[in-house]
N, C-alpha and C. Protein backbone atom coordinates (compact mmCIF):
# COMPACT_ATOMS: atom_id res chain seq x y z
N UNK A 1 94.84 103.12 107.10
CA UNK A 1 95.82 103.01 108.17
C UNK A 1 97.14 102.51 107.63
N UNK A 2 97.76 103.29 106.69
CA UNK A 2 98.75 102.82 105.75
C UNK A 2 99.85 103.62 106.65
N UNK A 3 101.39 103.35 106.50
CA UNK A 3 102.27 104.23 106.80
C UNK A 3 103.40 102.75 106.56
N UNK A 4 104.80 103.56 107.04
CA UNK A 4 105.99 103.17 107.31
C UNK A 4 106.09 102.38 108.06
N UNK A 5 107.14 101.53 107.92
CA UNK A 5 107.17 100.24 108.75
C UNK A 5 107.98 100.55 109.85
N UNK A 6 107.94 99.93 110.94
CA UNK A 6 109.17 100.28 112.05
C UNK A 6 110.25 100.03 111.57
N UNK A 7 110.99 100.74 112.18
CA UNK A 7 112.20 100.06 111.83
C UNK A 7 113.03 99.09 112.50
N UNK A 8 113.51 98.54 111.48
CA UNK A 8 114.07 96.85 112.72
C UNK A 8 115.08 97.04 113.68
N UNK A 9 115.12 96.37 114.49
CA UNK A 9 116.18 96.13 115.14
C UNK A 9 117.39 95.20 114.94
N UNK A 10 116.99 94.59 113.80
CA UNK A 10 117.39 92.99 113.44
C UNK A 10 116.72 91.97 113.43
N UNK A 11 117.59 90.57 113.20
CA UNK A 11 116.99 90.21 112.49
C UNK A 11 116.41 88.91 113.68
N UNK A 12 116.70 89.26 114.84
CA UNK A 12 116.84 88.24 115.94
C UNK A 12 114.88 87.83 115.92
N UNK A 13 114.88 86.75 116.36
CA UNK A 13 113.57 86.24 116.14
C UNK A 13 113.10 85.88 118.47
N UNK A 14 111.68 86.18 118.44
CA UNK A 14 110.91 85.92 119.88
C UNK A 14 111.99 84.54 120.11
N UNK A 15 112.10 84.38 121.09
CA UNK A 15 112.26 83.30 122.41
C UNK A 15 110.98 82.60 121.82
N UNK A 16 111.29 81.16 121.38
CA UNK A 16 110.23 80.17 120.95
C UNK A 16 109.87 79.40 122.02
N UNK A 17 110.27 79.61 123.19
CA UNK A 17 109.25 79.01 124.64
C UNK A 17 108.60 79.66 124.60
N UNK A 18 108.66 81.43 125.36
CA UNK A 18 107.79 82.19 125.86
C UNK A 18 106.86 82.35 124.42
N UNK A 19 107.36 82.57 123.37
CA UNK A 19 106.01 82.46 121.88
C UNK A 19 105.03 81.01 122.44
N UNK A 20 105.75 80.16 122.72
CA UNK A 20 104.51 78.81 122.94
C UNK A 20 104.04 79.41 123.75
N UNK A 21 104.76 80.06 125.25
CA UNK A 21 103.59 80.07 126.12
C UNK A 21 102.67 81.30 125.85
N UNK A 22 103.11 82.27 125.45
CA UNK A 22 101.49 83.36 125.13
C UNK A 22 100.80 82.52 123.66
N UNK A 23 100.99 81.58 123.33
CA UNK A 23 100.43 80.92 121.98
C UNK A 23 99.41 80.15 122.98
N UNK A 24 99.81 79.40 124.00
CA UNK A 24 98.65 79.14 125.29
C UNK A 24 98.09 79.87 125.96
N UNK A 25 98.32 80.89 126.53
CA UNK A 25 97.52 82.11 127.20
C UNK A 25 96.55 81.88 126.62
N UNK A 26 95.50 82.47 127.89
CA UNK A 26 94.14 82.84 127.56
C UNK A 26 93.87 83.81 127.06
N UNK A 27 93.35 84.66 126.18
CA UNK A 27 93.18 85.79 125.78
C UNK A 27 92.52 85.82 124.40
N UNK A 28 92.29 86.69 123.69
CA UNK A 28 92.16 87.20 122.15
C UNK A 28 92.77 88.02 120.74
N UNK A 29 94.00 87.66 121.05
CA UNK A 29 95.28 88.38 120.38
C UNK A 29 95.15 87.35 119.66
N UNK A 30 95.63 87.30 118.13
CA UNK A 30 96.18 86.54 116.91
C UNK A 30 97.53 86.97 117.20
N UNK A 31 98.42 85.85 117.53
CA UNK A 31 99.74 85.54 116.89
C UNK A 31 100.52 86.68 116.33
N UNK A 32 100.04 86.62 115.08
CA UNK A 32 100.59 87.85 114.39
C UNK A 32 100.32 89.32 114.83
N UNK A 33 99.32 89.15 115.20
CA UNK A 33 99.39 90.79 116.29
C UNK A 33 100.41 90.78 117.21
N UNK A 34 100.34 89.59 117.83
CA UNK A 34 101.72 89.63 118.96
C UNK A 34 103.12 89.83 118.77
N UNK A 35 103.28 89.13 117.44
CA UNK A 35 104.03 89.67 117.13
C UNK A 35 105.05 91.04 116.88
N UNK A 36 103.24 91.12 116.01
CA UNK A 36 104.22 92.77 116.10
C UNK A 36 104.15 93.81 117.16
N UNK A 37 103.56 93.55 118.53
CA UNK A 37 103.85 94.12 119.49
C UNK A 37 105.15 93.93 119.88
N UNK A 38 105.55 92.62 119.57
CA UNK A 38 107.20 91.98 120.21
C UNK A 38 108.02 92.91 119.52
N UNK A 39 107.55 93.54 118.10
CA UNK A 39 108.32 94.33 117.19
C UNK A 39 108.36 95.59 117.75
N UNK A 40 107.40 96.36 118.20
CA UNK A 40 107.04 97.96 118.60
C UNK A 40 107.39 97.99 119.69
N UNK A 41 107.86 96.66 120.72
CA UNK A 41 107.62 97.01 121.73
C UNK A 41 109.73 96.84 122.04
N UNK A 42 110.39 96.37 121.51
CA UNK A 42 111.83 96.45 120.96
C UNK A 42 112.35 97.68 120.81
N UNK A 43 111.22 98.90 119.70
CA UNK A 43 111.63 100.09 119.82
C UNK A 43 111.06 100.96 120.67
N UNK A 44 110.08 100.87 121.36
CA UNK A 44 109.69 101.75 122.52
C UNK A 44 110.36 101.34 123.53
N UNK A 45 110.88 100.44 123.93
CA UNK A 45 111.50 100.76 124.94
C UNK A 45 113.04 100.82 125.18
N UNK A 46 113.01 101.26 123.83
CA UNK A 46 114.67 101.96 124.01
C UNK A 46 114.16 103.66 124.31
N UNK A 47 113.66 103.93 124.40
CA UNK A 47 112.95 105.29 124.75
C UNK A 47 112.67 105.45 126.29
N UNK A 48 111.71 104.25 126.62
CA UNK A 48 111.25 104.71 128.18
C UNK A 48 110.60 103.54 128.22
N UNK A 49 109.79 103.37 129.48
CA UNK A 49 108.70 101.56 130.10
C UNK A 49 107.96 101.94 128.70
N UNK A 50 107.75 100.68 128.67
CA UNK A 50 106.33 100.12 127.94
C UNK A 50 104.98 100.11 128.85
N UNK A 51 103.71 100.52 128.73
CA UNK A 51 102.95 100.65 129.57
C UNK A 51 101.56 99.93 129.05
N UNK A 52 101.20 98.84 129.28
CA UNK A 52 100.06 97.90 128.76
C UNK A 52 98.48 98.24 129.67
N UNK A 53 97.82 99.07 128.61
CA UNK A 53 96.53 98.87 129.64
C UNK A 53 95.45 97.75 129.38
N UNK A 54 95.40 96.90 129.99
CA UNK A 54 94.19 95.53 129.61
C UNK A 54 95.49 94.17 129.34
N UNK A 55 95.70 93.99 130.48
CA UNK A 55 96.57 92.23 130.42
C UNK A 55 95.84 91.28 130.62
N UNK A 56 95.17 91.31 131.04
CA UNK A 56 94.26 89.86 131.21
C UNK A 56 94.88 89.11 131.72
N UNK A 57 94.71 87.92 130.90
CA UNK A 57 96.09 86.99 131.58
C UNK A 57 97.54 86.97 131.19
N UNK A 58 97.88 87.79 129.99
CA UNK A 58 99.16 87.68 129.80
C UNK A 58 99.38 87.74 128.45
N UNK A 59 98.64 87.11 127.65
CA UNK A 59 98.81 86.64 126.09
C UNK A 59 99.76 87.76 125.78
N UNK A 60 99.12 88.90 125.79
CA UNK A 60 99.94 89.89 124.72
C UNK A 60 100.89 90.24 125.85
N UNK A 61 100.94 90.50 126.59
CA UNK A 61 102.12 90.85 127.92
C UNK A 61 103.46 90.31 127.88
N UNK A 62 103.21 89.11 127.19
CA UNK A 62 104.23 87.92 126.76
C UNK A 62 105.06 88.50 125.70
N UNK A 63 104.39 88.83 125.05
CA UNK A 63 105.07 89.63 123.75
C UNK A 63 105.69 90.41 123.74
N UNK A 64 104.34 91.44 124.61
CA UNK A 64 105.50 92.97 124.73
C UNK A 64 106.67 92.60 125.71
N UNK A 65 106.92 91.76 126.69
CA UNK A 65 107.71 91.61 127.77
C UNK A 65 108.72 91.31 126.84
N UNK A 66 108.81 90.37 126.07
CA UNK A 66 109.90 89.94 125.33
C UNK A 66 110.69 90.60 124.73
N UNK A 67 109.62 91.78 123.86
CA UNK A 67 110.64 92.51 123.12
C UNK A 67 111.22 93.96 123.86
N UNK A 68 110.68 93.91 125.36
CA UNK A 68 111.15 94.94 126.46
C UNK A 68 112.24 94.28 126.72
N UNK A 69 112.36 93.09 127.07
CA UNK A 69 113.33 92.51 127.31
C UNK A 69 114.74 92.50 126.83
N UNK A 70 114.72 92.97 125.80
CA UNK A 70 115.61 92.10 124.69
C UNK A 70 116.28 93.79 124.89
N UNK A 71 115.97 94.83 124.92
CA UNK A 71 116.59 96.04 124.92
C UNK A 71 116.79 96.67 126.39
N UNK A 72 116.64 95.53 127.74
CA UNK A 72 116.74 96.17 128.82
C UNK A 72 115.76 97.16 129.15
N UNK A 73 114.69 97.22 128.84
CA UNK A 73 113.24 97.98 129.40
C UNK A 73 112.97 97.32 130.48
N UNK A 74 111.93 98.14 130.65
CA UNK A 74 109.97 97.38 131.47
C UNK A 74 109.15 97.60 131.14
N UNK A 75 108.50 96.64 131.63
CA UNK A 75 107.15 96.99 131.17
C UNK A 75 106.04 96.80 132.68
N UNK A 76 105.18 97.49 132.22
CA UNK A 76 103.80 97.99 133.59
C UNK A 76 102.63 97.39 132.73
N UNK A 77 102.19 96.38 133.60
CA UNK A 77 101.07 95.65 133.00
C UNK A 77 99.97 96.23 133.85
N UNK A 78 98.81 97.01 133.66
CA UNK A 78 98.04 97.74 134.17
C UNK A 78 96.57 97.40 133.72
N UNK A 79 95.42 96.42 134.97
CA UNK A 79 94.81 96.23 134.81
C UNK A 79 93.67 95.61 136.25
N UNK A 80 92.78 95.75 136.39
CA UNK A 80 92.04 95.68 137.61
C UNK A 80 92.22 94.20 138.06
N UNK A 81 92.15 93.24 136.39
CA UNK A 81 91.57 92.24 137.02
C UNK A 81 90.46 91.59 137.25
N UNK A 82 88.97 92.53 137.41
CA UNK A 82 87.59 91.58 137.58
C UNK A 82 87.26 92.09 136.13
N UNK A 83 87.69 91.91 134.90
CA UNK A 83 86.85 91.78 133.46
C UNK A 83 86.75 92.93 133.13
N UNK A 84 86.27 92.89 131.57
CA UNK A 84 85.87 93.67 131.14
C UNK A 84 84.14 93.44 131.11
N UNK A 85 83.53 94.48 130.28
CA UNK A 85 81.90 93.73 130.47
C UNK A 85 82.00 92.75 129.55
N UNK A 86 82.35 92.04 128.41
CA UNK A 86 81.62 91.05 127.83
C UNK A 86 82.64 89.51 129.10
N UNK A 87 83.46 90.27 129.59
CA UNK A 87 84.05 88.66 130.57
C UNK A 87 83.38 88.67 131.82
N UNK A 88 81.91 89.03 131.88
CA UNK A 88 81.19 89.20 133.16
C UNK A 88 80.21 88.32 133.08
N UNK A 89 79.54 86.93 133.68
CA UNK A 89 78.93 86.41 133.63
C UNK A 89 78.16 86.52 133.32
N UNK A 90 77.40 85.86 132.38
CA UNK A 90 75.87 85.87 131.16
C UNK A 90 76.69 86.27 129.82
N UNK A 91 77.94 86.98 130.02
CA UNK A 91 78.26 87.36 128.77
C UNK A 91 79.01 86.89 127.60
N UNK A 92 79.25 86.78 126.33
CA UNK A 92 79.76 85.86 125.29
C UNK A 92 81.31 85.26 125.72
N UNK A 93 82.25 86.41 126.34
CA UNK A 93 83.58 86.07 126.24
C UNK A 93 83.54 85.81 128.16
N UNK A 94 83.00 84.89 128.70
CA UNK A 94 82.98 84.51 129.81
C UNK A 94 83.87 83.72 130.21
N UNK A 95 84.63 83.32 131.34
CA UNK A 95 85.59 81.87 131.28
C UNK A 95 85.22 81.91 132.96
N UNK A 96 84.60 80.73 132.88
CA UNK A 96 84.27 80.40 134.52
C UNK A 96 85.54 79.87 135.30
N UNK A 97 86.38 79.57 134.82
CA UNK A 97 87.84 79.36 135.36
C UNK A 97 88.22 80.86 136.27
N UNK A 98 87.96 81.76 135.48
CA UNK A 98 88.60 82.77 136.21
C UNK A 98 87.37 83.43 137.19
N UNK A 99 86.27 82.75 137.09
CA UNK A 99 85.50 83.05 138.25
C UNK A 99 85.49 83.02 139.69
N UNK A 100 85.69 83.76 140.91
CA UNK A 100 86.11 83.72 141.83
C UNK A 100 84.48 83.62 142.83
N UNK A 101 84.33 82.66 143.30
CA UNK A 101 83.13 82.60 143.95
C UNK A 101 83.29 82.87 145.09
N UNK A 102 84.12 83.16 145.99
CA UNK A 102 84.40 83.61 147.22
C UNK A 102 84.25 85.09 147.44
N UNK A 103 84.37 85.76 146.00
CA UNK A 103 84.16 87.21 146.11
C UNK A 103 83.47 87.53 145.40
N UNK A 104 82.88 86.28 144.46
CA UNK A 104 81.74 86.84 143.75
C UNK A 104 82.03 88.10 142.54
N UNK A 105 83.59 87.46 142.09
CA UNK A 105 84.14 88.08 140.87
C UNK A 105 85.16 88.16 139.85
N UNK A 106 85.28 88.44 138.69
CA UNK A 106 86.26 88.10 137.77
C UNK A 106 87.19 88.12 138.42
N UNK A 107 88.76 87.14 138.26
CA UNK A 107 89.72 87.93 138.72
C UNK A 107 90.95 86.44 137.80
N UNK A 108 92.00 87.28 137.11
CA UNK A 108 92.72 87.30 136.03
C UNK A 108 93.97 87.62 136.28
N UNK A 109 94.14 88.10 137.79
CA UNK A 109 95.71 88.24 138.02
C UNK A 109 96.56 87.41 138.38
N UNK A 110 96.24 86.17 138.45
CA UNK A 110 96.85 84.91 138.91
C UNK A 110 97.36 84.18 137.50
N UNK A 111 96.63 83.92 136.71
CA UNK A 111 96.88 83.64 135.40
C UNK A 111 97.83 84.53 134.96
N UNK A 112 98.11 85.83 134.73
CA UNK A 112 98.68 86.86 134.30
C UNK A 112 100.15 86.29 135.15
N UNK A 113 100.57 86.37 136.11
CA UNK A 113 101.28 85.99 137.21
C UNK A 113 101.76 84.53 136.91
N UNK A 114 101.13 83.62 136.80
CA UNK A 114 102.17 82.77 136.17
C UNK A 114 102.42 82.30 134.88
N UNK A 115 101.93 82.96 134.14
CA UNK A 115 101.79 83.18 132.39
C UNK A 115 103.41 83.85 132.56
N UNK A 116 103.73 84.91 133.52
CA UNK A 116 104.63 86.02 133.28
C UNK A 116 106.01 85.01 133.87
N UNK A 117 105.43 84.15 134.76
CA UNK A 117 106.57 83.60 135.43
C UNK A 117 107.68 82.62 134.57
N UNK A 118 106.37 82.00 133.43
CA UNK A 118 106.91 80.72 133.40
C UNK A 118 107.51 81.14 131.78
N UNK A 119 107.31 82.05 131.31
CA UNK A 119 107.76 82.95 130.27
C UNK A 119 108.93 83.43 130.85
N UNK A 120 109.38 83.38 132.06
CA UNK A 120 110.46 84.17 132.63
C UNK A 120 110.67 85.57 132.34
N UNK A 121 109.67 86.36 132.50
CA UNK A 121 109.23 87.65 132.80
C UNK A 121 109.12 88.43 133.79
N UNK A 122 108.97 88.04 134.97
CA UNK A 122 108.95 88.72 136.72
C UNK A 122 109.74 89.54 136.57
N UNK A 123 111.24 89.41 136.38
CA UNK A 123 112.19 90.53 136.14
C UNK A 123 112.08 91.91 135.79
N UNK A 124 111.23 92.03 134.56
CA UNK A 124 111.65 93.09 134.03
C UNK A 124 109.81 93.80 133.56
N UNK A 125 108.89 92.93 134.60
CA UNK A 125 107.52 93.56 134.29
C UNK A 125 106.88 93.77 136.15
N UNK A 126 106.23 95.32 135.68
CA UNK A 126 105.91 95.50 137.02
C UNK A 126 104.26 95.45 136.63
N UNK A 127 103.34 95.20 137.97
CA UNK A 127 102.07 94.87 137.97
C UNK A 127 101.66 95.79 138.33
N UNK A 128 100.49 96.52 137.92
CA UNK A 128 99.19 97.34 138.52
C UNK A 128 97.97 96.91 138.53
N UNK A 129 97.77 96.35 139.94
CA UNK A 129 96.62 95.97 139.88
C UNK A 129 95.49 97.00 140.47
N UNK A 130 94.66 97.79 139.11
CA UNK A 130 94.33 99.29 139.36
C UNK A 130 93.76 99.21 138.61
N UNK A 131 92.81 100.55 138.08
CA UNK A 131 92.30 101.00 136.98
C UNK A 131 93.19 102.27 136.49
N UNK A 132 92.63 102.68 135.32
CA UNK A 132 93.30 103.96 134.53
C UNK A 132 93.19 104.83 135.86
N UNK A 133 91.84 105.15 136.28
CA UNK A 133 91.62 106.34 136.89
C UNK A 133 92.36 106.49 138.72
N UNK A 134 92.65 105.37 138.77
CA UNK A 134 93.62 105.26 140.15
C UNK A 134 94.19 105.39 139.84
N UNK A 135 95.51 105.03 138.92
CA UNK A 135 97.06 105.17 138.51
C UNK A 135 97.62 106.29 138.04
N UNK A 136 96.87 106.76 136.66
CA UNK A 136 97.24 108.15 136.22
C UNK A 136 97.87 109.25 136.96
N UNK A 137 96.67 109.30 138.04
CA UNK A 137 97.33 110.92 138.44
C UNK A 137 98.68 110.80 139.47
N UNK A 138 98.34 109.93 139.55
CA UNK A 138 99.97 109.21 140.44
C UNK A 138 101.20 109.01 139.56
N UNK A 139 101.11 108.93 138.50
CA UNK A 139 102.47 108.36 137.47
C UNK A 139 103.02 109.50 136.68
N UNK A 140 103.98 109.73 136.72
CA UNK A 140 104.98 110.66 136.62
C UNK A 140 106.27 110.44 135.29
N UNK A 141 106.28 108.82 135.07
CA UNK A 141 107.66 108.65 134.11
C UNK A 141 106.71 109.01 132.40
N UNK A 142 107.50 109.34 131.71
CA UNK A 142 107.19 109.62 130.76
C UNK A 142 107.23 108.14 129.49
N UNK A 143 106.59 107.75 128.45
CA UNK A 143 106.37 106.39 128.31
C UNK A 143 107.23 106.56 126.71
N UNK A 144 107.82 105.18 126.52
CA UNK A 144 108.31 105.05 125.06
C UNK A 144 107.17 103.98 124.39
N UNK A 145 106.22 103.41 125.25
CA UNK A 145 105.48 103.09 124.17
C UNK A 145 103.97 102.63 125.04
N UNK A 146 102.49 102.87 124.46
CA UNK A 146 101.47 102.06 125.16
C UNK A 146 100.60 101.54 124.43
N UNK A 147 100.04 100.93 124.72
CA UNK A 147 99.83 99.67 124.24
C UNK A 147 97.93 99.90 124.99
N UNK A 148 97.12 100.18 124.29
CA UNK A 148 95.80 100.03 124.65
C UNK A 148 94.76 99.42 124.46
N UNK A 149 94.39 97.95 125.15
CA UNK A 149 93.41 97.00 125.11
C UNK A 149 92.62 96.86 126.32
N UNK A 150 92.13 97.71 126.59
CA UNK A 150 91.51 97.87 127.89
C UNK A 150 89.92 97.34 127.68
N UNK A 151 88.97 98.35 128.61
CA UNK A 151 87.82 98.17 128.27
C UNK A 151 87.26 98.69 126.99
N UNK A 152 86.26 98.50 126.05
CA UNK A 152 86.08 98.87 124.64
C UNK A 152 84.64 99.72 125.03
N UNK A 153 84.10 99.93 126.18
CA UNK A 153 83.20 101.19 125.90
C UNK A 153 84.24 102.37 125.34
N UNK A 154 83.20 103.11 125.01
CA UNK A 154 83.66 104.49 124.87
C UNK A 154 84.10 105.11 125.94
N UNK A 155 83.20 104.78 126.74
CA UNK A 155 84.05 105.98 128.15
C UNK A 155 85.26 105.27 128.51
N UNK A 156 85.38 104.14 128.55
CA UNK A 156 86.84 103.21 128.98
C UNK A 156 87.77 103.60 128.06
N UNK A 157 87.83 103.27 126.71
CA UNK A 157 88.37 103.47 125.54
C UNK A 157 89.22 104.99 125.52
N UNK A 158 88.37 105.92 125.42
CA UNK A 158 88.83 107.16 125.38
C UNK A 158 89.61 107.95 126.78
N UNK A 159 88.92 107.38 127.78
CA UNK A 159 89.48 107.75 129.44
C UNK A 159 90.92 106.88 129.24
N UNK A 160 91.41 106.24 128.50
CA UNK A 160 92.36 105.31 128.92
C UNK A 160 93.25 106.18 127.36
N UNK A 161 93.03 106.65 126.80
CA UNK A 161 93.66 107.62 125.76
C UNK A 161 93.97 108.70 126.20
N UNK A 162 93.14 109.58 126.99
CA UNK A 162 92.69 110.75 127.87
C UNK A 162 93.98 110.83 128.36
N UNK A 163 93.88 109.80 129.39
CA UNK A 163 95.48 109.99 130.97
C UNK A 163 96.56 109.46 130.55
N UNK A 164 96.66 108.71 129.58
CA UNK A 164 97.89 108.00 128.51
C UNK A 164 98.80 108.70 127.55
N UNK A 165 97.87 109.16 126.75
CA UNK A 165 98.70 109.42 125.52
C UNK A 165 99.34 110.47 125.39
N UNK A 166 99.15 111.51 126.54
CA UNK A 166 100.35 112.44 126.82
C UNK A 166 101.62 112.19 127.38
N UNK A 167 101.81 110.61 128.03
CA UNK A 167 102.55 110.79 128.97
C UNK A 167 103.72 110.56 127.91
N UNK A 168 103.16 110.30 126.17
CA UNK A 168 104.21 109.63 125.36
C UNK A 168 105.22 110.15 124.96
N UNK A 169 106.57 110.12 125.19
CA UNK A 169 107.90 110.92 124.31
C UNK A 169 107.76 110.41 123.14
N UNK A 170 108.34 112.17 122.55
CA UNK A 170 108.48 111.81 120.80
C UNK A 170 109.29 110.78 120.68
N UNK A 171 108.53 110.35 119.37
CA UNK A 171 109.39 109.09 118.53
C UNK A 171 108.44 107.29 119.70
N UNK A 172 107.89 108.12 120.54
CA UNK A 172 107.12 106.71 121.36
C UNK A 172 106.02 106.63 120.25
N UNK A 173 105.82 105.23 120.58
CA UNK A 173 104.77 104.29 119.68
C UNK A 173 103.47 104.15 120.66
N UNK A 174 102.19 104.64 120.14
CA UNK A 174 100.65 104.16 120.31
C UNK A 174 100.40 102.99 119.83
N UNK A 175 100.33 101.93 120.57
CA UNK A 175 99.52 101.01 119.79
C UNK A 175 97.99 100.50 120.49
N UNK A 176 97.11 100.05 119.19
CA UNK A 176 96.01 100.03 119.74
C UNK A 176 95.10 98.43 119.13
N UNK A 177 94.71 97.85 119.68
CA UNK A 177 94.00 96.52 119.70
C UNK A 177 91.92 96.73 119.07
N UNK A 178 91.89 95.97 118.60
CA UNK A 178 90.70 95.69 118.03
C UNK A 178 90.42 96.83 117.57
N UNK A 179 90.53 97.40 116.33
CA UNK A 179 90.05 98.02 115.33
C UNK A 179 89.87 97.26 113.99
N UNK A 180 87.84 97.95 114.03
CA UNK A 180 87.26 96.82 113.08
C UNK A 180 86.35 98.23 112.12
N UNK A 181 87.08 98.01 111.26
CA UNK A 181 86.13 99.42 110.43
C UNK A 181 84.29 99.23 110.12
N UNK A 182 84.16 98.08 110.19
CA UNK A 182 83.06 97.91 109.62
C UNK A 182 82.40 97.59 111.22
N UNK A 183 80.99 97.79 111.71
CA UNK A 183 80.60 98.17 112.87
C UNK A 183 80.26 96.58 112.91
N UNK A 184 79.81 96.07 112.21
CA UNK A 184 78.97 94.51 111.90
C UNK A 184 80.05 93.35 112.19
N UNK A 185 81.41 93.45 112.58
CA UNK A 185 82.46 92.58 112.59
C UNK A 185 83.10 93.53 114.62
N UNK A 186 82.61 94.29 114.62
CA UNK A 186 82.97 94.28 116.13
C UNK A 186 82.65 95.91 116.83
N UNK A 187 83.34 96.31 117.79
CA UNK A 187 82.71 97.68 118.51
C UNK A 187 83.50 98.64 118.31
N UNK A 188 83.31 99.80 118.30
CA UNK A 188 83.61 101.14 117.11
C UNK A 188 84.74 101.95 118.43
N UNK A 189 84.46 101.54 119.51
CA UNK A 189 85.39 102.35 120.20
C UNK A 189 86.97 102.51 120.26
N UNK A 190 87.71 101.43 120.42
CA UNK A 190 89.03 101.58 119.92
C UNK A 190 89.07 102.15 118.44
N UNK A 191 88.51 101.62 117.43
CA UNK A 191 88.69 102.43 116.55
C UNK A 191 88.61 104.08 116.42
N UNK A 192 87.51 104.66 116.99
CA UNK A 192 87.23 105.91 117.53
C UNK A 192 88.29 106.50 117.80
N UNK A 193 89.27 106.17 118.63
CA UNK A 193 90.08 106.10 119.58
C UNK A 193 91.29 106.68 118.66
N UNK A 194 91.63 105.30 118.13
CA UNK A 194 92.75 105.33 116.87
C UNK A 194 92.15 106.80 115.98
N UNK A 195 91.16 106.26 115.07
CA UNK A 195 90.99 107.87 114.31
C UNK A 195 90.91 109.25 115.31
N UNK A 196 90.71 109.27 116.52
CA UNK A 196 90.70 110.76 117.20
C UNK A 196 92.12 110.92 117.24
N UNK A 197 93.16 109.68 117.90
CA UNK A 197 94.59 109.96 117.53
C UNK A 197 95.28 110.63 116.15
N UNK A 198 94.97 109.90 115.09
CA UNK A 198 95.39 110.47 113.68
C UNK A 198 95.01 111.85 113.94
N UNK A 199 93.40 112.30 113.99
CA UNK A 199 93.20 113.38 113.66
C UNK A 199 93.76 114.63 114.62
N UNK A 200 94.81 114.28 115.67
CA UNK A 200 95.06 115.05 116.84
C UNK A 200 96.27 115.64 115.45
N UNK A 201 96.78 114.93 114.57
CA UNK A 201 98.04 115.73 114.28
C UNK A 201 99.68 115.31 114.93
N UNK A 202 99.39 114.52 116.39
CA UNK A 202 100.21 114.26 117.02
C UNK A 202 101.18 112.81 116.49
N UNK A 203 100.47 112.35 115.44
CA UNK A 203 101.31 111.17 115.76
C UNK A 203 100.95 110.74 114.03
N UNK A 204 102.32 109.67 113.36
CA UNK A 204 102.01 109.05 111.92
C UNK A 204 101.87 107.80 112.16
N UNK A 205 100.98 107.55 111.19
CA UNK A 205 100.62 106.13 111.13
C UNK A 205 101.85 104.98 110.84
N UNK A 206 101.56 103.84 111.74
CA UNK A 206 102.81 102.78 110.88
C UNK A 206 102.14 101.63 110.18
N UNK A 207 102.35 100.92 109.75
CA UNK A 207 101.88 99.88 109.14
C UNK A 207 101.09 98.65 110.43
N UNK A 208 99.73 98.33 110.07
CA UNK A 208 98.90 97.86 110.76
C UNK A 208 99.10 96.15 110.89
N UNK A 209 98.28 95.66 111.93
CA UNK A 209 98.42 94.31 111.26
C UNK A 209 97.40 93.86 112.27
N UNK A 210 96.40 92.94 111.01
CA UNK A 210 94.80 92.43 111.11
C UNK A 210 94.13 93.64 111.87
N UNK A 211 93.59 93.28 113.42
CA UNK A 211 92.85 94.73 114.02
C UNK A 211 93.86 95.31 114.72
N UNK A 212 95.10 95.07 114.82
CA UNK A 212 95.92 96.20 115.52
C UNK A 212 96.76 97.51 114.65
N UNK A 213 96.51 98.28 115.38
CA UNK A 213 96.81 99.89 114.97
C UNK A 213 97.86 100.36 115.46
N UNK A 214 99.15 100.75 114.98
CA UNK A 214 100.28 101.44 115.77
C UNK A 214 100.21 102.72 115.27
N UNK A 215 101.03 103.74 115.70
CA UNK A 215 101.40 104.84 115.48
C UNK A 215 102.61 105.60 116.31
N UNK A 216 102.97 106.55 115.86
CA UNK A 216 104.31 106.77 116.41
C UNK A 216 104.43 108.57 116.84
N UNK A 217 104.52 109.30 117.90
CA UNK A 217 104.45 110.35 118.20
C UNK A 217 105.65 110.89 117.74
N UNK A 218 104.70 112.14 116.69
CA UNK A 218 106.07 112.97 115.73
C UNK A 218 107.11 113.38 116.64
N UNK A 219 108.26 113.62 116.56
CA UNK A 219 109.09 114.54 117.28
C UNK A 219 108.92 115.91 116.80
């Protein structure tokens, strides 16, 4: 997963509040992944919205918001809200905080919501609180960059590539979360995902960082 680096925008560095506050967010992003979303997400949206599927509470939302920010974008944080399966009770990545016992279910949009606020984000990020398969056939703008951390089955994984990755203008950036080559260090579907992208022809690789995967749709 070798390629070219983005290219910069300069040399301006994240807003070191909103970095503390997705450095607090709840979530599973390393830092340095966030980073370089703050980086990809600077040049996609001089193109068109940034479009995030899987916010959780915000961690990486923080990032990309920032560097939407900084070039006059938006960004569409697109996500249900009650978990993925391992954030479903009995399961490893559980947080009973975000357990809602009144409905008897995950729910992550409140966190997301003032993660976004206090980052001073509201402005320039719009919410979907949806799945892939509600939103898609409804959405119409064409995207400068997306950003896919959704659910990691296969059918989630690929359905969320499926209704997405056309909507991308050339020169827009794919980026993709948890890719682990080796099956014994984590789950094969985003990766899947990423290699069915390469092998479409549609898009070159950019330079990776830890499990995140970018790529950039040829013109």
């Amino acid at each position: 997963m070798a390629g070219e680096k983005v290219e910069s925008l300069g040399t301006r560095e994240m807003d070191p509040f909103a970095r503390e506050v997705a450095r607090k967010a709840k979530g599973f992003m390393a830092e340095e992944e966030g980073l370089r979303l703050y980086e990809l997400a600077r040049e996609g949206a001089r193109l068109g919205p940034v479009l995030e599927v899987g916010s959780y509470c915000g961690k990486s939302s923080i990032f990309l918001g920032c560097g939407v920010r900084e070039v006059g974008g938006r960004l569409v944080c697109l996500d249900h809200h009650r978990g993925s399966e391992e954030n479903q009770q009995g399961q490893p990545w559980h947080d009973e905080e975000l357990w809602d016992e009144k409905v008897h279910a995950m729910d992550s949009v409140g966190e997301l919501r003032r993660n976004l606020r206090i980052a001073g984000l509201e402005g320039n990020t719009v919410l979907l609180v949806t799945t892939t398969e509600v939103a898609a056939p409804l959405w119409t703008a064409p995207l400068g960059m997306l950003f896919i951390d959704g659910g990691h089955t296969f059918r989630a994984a690929h359905g969320d590539y499926e209704a997405w990755s056309d909507r991308l203008l050339p020169g827009g950036i794919l980026a993709i979360h948890d890719l682990f080559p080796d099956p014994d260090e984590g789950g094969q579907a985003p990766i899947e995902v990423y290699r069915r992208a390469v092998a479409s022809g549609e898009f070159e690789e950019l330079e990776p960082t830890l499990t995140l995967g970018a790529l950039r749709r040829k013109k």
